[in-house]
N, C-alpha and C. Protein backbone atom coordinates (compact mmCIF):
# COMPACT_ATOMS: atom_id res chain seq x y z
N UNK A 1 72.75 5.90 -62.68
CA UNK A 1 72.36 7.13 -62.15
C UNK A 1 73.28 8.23 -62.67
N UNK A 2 72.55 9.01 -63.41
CA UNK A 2 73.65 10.08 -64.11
C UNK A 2 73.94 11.32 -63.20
N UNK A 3 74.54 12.47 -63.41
CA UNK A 3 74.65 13.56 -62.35
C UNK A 3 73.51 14.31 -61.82
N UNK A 4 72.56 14.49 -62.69
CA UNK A 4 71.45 15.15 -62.50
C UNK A 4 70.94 14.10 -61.21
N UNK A 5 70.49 13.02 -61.42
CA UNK A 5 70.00 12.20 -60.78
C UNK A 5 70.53 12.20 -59.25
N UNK A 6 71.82 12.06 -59.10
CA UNK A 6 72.62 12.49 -57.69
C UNK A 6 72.08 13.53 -57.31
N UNK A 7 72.19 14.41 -58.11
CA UNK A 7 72.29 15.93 -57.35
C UNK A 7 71.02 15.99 -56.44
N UNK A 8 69.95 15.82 -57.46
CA UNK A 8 68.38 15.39 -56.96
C UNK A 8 68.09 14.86 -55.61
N UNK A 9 69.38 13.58 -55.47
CA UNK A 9 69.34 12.49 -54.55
C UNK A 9 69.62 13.26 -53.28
N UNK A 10 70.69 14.13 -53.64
CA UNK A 10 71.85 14.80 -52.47
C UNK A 10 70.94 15.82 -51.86
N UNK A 11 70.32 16.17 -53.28
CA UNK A 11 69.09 17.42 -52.78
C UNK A 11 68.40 17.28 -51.75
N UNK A 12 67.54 16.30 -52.37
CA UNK A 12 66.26 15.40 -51.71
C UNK A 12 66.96 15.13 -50.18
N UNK A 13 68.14 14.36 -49.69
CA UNK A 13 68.68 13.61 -49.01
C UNK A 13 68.73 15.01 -47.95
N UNK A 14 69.85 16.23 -48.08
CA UNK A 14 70.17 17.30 -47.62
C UNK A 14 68.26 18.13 -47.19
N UNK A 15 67.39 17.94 -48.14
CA UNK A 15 66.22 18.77 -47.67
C UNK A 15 65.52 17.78 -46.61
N UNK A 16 65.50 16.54 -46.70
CA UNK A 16 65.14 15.45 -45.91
C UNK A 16 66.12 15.49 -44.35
N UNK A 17 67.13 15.97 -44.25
CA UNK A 17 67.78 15.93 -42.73
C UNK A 17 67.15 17.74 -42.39
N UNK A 18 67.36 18.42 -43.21
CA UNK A 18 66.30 19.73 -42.53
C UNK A 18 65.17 19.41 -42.17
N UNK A 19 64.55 18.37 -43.27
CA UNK A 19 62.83 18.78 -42.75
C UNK A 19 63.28 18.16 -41.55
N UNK A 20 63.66 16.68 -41.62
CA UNK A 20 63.76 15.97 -39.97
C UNK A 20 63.96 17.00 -39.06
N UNK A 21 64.90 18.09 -39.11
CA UNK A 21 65.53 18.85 -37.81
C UNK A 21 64.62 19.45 -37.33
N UNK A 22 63.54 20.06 -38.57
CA UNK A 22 62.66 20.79 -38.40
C UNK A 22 61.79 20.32 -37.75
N UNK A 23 61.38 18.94 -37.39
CA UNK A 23 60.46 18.67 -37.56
C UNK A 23 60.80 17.90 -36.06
N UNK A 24 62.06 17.84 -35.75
CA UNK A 24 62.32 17.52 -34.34
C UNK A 24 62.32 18.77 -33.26
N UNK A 25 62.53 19.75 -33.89
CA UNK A 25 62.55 21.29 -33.59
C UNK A 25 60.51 21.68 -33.46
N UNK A 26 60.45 21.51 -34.07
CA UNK A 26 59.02 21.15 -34.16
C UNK A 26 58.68 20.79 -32.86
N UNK A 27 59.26 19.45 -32.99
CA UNK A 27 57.75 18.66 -32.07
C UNK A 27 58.50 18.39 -30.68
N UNK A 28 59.87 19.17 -30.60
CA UNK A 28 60.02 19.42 -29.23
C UNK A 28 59.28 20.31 -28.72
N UNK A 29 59.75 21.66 -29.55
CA UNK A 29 58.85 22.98 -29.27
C UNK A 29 56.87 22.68 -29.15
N UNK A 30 56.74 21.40 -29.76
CA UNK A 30 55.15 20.98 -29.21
C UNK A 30 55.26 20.37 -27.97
N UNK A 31 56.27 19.42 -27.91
CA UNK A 31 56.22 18.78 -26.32
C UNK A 31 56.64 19.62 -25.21
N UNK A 32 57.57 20.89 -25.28
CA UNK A 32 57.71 22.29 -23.94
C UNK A 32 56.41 22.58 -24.17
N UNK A 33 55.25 22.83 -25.36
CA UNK A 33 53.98 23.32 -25.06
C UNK A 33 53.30 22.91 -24.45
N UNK A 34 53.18 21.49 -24.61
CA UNK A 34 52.42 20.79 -24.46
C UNK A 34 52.96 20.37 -22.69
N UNK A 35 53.98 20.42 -22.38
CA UNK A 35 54.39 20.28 -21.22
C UNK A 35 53.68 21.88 -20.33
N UNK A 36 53.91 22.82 -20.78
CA UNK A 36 53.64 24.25 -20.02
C UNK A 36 52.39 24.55 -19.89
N UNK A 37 51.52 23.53 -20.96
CA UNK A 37 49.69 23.78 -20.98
C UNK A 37 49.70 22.65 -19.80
N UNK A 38 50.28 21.78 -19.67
CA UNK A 38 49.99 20.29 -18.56
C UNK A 38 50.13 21.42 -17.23
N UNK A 39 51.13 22.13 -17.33
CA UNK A 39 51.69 22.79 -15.70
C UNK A 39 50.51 23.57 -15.77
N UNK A 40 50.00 24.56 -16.14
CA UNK A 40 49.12 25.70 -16.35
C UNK A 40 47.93 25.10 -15.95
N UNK A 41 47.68 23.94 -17.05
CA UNK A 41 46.31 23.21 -16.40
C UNK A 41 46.30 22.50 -14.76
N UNK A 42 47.26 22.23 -14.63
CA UNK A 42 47.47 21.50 -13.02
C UNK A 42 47.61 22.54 -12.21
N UNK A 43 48.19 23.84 -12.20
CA UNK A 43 48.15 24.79 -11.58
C UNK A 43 46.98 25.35 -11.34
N UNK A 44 45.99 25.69 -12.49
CA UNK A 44 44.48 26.02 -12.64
C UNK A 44 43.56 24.92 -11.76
N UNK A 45 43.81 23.70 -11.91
CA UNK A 45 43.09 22.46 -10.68
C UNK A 45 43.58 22.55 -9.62
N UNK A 46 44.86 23.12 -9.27
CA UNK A 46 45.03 23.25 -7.77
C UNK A 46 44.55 24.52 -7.11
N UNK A 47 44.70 25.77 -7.68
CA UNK A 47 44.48 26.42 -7.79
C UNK A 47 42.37 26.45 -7.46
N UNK A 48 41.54 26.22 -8.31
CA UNK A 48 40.03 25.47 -8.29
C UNK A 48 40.39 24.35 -7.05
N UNK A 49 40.51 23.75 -7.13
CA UNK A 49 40.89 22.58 -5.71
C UNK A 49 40.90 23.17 -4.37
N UNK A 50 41.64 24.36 -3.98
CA UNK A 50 42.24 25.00 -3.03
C UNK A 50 40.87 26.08 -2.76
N UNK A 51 40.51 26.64 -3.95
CA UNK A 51 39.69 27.32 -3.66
C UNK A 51 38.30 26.67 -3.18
N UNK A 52 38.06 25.57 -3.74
CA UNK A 52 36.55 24.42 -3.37
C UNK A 52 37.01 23.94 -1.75
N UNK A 53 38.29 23.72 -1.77
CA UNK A 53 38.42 23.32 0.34
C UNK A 53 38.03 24.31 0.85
N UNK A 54 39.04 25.92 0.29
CA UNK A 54 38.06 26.51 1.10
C UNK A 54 36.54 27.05 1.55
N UNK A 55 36.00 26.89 -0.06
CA UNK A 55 35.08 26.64 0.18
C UNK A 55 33.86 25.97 1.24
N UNK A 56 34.32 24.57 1.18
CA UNK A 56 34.05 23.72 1.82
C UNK A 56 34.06 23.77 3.37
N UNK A 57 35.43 24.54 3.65
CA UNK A 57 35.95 25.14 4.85
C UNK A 57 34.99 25.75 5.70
N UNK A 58 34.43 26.98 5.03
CA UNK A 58 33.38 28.05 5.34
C UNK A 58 32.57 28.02 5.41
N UNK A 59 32.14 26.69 4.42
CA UNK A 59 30.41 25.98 4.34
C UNK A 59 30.55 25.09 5.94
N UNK A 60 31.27 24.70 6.27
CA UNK A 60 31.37 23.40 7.02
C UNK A 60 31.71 24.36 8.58
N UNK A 61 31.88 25.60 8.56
CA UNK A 61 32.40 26.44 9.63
C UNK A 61 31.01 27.01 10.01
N UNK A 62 30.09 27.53 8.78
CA UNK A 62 29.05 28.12 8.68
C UNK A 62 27.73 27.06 9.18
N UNK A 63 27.84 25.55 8.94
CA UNK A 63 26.99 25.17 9.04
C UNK A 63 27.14 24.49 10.69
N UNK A 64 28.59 24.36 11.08
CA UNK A 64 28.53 24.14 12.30
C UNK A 64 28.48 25.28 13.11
N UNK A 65 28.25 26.38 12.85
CA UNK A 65 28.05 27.72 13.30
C UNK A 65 26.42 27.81 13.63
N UNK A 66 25.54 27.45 12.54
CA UNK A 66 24.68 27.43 12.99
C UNK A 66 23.65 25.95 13.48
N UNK A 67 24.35 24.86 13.47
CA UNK A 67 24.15 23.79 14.48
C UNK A 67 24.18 24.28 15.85
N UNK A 68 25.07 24.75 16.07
CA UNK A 68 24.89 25.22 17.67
C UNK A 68 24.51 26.12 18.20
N UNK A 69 23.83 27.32 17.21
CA UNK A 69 22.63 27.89 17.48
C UNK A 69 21.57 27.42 17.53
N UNK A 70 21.54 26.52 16.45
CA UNK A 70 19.90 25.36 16.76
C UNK A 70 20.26 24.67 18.45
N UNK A 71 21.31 24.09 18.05
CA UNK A 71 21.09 23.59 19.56
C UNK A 71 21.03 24.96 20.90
N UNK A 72 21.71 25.26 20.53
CA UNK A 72 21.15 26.35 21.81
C UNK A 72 19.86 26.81 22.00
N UNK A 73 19.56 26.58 20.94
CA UNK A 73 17.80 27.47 20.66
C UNK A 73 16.94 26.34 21.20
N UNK A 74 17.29 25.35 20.46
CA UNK A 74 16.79 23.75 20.98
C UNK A 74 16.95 23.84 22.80
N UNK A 75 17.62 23.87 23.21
CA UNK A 75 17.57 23.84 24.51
C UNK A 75 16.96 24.27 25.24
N UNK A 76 16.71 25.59 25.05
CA UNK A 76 15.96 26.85 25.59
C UNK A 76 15.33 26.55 25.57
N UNK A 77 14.15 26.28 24.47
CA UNK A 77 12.85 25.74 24.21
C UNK A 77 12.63 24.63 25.11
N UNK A 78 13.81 23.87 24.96
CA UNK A 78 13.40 22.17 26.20
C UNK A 78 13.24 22.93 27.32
N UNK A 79 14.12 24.13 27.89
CA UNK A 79 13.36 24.48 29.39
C UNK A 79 12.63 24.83 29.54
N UNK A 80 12.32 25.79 28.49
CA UNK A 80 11.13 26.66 28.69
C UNK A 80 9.70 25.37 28.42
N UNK A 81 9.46 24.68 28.18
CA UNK A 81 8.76 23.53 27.68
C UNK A 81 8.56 22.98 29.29
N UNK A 82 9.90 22.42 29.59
CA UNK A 82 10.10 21.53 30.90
C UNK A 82 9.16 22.66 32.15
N UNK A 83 9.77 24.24 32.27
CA UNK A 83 9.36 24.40 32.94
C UNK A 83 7.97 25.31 32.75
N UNK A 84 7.32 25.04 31.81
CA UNK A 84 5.59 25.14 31.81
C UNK A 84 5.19 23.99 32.01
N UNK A 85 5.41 22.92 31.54
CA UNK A 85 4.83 21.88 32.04
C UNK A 85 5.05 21.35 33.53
N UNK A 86 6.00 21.68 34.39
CA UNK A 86 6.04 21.72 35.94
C UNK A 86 5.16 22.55 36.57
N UNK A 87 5.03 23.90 35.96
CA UNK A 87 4.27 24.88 36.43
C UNK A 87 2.91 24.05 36.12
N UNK A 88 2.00 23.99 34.55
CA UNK A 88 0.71 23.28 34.60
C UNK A 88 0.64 21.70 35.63
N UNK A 89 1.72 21.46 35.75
CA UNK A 89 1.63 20.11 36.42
C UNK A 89 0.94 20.45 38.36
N UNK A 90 1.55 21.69 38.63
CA UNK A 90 1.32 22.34 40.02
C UNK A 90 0.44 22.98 39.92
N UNK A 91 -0.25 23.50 38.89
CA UNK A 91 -1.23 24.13 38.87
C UNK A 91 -2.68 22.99 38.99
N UNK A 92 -2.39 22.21 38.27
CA UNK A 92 -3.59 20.57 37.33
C UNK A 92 -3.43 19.86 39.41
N UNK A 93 -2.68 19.63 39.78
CA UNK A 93 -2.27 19.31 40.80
C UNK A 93 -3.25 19.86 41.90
N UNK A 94 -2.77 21.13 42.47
CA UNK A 94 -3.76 22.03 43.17
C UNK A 94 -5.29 21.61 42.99
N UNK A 95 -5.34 22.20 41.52
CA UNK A 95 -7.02 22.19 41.29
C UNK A 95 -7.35 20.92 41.56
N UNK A 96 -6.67 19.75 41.60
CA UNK A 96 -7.21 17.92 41.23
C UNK A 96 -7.63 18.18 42.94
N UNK A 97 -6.66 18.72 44.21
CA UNK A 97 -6.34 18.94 45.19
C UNK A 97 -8.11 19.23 45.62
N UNK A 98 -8.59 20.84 45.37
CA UNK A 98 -9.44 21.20 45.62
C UNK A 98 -10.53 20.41 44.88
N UNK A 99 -10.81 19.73 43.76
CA UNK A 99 -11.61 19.17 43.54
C UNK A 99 -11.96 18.18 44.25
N UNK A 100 -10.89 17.39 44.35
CA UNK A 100 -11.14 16.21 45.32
C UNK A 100 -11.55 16.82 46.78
N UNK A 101 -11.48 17.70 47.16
CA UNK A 101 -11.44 17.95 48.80
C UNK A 101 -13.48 18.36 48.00
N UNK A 102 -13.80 18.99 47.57
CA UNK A 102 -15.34 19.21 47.34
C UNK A 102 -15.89 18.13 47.03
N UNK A 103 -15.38 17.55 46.83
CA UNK A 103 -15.67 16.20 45.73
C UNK A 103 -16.47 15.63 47.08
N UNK A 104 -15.35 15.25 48.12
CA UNK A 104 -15.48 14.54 49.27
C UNK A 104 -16.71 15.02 50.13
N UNK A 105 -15.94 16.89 49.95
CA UNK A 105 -17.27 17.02 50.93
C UNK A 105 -18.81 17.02 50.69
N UNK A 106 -19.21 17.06 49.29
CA UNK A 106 -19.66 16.52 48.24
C UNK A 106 -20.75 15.21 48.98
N UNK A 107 -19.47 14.17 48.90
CA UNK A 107 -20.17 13.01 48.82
C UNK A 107 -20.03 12.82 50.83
N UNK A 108 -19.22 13.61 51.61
CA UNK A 108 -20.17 13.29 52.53
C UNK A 108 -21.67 13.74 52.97
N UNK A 109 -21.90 14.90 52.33
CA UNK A 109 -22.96 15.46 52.51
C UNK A 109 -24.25 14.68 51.81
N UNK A 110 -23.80 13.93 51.09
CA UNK A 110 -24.92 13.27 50.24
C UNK A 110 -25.15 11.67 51.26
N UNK A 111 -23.91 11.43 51.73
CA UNK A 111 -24.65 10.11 52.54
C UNK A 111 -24.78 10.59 53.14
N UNK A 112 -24.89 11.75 54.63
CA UNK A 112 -25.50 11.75 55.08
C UNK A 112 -26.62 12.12 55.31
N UNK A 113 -26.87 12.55 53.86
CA UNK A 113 -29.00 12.85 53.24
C UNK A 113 -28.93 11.32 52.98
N UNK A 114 -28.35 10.26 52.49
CA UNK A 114 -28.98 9.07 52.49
C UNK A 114 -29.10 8.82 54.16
N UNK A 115 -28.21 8.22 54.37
CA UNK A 115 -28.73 7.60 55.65
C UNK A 115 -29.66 8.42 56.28
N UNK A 116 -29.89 9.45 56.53
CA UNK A 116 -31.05 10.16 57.48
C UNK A 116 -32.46 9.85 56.36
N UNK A 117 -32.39 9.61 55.07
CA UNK A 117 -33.07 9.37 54.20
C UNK A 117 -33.65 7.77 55.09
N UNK A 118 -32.54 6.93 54.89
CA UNK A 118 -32.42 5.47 55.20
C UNK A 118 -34.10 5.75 56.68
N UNK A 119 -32.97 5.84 57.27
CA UNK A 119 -33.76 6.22 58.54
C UNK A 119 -35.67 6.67 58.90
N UNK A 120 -36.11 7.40 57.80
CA UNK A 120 -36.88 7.76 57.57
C UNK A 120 -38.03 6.90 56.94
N UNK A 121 -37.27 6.14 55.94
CA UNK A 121 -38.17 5.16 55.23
C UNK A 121 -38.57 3.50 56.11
N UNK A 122 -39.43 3.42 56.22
CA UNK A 122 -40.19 2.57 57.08
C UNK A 122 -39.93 1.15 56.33
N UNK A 123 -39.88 -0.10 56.99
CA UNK A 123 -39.79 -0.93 55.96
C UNK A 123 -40.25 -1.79 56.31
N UNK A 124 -41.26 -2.45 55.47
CA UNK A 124 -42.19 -3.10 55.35
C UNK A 124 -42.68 -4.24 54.13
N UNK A 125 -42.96 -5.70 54.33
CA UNK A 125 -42.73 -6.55 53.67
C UNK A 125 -43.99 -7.30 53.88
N UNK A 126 -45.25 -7.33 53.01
CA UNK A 126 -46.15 -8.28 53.53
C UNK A 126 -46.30 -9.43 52.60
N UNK A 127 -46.61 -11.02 52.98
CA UNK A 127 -46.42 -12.08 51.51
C UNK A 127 -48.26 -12.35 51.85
N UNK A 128 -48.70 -12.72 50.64
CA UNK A 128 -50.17 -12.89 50.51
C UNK A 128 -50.06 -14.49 50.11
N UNK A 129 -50.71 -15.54 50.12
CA UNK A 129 -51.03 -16.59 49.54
C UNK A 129 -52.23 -16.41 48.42
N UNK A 130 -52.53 -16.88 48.12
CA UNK A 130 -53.99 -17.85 47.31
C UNK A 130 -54.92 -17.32 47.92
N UNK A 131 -54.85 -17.92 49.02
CA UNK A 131 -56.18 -18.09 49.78
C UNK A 131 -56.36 -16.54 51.13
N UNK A 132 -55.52 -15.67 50.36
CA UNK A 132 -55.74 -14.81 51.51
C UNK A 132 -55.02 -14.28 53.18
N UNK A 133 -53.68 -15.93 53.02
CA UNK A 133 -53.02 -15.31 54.21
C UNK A 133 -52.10 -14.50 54.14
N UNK A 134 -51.92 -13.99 55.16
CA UNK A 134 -50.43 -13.12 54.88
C UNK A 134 -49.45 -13.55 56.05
N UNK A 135 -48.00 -12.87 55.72
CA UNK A 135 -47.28 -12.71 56.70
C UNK A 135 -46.43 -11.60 56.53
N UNK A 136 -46.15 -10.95 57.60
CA UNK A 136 -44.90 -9.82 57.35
C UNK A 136 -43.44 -10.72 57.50
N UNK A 137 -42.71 -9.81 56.64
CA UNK A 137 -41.13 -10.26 57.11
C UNK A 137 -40.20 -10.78 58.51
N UNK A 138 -41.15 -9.47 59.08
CA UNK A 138 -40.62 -9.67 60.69
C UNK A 138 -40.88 -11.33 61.05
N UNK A 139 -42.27 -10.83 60.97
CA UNK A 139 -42.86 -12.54 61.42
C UNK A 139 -42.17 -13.73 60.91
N UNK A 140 -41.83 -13.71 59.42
CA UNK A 140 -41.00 -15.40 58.55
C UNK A 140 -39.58 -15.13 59.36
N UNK A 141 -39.10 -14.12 59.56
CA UNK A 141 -37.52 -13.92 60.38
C UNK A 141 -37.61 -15.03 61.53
N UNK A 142 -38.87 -13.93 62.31
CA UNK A 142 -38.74 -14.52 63.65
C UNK A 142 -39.02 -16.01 63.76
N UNK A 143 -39.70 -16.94 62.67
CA UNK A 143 -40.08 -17.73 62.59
C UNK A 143 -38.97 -18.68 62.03
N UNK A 144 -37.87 -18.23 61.49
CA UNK A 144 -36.81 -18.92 60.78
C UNK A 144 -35.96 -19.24 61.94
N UNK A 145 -35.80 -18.05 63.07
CA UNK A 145 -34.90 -18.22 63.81
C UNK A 145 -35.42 -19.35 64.92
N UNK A 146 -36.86 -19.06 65.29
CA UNK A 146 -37.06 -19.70 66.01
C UNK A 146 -36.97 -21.29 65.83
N UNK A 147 -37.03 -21.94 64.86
CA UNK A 147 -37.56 -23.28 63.74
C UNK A 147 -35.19 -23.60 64.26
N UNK A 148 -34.64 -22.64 64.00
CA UNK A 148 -33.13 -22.98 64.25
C UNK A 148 -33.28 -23.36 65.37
N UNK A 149 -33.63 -22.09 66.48
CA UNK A 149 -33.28 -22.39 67.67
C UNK A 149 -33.24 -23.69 67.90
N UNK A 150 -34.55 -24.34 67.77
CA UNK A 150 -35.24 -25.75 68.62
C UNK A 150 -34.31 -27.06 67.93
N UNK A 151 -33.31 -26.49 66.82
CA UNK A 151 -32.68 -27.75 66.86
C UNK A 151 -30.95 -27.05 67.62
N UNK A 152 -30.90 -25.98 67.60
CA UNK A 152 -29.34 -25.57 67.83
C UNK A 152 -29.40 -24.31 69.05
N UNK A 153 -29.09 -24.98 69.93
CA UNK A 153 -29.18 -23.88 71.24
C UNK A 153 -28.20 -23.59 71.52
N UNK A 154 -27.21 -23.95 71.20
CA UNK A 154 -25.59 -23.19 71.42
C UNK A 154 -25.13 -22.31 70.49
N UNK A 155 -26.01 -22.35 69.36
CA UNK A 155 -25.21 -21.61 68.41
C UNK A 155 -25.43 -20.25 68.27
N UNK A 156 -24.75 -19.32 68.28
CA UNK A 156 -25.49 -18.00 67.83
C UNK A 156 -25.66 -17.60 66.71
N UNK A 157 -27.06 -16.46 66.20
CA UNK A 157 -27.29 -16.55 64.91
C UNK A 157 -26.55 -14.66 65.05
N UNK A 158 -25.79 -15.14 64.24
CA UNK A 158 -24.94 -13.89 63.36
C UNK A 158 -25.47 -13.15 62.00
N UNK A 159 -25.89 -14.19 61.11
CA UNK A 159 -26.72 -13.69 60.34
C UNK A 159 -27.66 -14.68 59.49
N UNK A 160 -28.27 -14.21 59.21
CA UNK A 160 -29.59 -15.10 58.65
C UNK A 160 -30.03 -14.93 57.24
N UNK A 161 -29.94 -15.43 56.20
CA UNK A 161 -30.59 -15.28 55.12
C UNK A 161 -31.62 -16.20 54.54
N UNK A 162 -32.82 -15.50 53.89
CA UNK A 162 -34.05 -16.64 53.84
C UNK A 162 -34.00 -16.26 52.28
N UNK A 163 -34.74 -17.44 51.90
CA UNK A 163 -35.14 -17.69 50.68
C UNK A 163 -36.92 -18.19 50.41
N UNK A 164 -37.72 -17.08 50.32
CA UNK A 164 -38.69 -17.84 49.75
C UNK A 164 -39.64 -18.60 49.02
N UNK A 165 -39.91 -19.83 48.92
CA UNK A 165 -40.68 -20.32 47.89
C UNK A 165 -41.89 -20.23 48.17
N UNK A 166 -42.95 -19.16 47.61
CA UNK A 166 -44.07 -19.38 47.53
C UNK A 166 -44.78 -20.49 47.48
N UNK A 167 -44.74 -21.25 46.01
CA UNK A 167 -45.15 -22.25 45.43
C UNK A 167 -44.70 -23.73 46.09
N UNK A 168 -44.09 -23.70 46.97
CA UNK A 168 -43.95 -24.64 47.52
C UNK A 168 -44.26 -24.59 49.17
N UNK A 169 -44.69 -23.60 49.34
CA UNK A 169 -45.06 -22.43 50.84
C UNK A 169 -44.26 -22.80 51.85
N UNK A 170 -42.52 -22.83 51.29
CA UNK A 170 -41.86 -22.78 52.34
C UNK A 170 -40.93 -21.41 52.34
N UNK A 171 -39.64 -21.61 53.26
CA UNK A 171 -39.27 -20.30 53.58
C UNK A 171 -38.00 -21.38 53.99
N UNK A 172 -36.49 -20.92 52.95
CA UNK A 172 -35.73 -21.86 53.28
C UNK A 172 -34.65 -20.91 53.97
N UNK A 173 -33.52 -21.59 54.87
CA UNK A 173 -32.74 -20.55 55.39
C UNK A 173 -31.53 -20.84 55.41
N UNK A 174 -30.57 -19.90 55.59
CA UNK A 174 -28.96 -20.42 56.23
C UNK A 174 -28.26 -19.30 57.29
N UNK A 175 -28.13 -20.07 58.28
CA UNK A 175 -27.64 -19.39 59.12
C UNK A 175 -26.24 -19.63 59.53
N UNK A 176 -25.13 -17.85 59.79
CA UNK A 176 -24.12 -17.94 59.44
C UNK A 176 -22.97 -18.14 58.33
N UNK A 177 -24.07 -18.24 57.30
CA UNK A 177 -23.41 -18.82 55.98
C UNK A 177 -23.11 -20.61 55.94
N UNK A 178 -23.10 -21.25 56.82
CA UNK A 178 -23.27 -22.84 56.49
C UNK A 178 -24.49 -23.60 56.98
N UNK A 179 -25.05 -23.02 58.38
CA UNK A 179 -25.78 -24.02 58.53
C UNK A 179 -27.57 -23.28 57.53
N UNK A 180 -27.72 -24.86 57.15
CA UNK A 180 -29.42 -24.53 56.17
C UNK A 180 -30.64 -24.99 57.30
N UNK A 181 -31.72 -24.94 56.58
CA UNK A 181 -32.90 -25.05 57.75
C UNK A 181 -33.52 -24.41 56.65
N UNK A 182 -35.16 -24.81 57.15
CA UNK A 182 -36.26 -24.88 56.28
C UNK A 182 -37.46 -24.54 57.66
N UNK A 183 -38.21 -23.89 56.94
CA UNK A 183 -39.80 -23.71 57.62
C UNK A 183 -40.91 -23.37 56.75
N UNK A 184 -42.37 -24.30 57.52
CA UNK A 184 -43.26 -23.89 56.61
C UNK A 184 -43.74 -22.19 56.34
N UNK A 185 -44.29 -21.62 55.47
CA UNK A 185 -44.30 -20.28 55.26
C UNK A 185 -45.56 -19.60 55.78
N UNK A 186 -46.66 -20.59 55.70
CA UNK A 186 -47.76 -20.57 55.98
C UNK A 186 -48.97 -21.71 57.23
C-alpha cells in the first residue's frame, strides 16, 4: 500500500466516522420526530376520544331526557285511556241496566198476553177409529184413571201420562212416573 493509497484509506476511514455521526445525528433527529408525531398523534386520539364521550354524554343525556317524556306522555295516555274506559264502562252499564229493566217489563207483558191468550183457547182432542168411533181426551183420561183406580185405591194420582196406540186400540199409561197400566181405547 503506497501513500496515496493510505491517504485514500484515512480519507475514506475519516469521511466514513462523519457519515456514521451524521447519520446517527440523523436518525436520532428521526426518532425525537418520530417520537413528537407518536405524542401529537396520541394527543389528537385523546383529544377525538374525549370529545366522542362527550359526545356520547349528551346523546345518552338527550336520549334519557326524552325517555321520560315518553314515559310521562305514556302515562297520561294510560289514564286518560283507564279513565274513558271506566266512564264507557258506567255508561254500557246503566244502559245494560235500563235495557234489562224494559227487557223484563217487556217480557212480563208478553206472558201475560200468553197466559190470558192460554186461557182463551179451548182445548179440545177428538180420536176417530176406522169404523167411525170417537173419543175425546177428557173421556181416555177419565178412563185411564178410572182402569188405575180399580186396581190401586190408596194411591193418589199426581200425574198421569198416556200414550196412544191406535193400531193396537189401546191407550197405555203411567201414573206418577212408575206405576204403568193399560186400557182398551175403544
Amino acid at each position: 500500500m503506497d501513500a496515496k493509497e493510505k491517504s485514500t484509506t484515512t480519507t475514506s476511514a475519516a469521511s466514513d466516522t462523519t457519515a456514521t455521526a451524521d447519520t446517527k445525528k440523523t436518525a436520532a433527529e428521526l426518532a425525537e420526530m418520530a417520537k413528537e408525531s407518536v405524542e401529537k398523534t396520541g394527543e389528537s386520539i385523546k383529544k377525538n376520544v374525549e370529545k366522542a364521550a362527550e359526545s356520547v354524554k349528551k346523546a345518552t343525556a338527550k336520549a334519557t331526557a326524552s325517555a321520560k317524556k315518553t314515559t310521562a306522555s305514556a302515562k297520561k295516555t294510560a289514564e286518560k285511556a283507564t279513565a274513558s274506559a271506566k266512564k264507557t264502562t258506567a255508561k254500557a252499564s246503566a244502559s245494560a241496566k235500563k235495557t234489562a229493566e224494559k227487557a223484563s217489563t217487556v217480557a212480563k207483558k208478553a206472558s201475560a198476553k200468553a197466559t190470558a191468550a192460554k186461557k182463551d183457547v179451548a182445548k179440545s182432542c177428538v180420536l176417530q177409529d176406522n169404523y167411525g168411533n170417537e173419543k175425546t181426551m177428557e173421556d181416555v183420561y177419565a178412563a185411564a184413571i178410572a182402569n188405575f183406580k180399580e186396581g190401586n185405591k190408596r194411591v193418589a194420582v199426581k200425574e198421569i201420562k198416556l200414550f196412544v196406540k191406535a193400531a193396537e186400540n189401546k191407550v197405555y199409561y203411567i201414573v206418577n212416573g212408575t206405576i204403568p197400566g193399560s186400557v182398551d181405547l175403544f
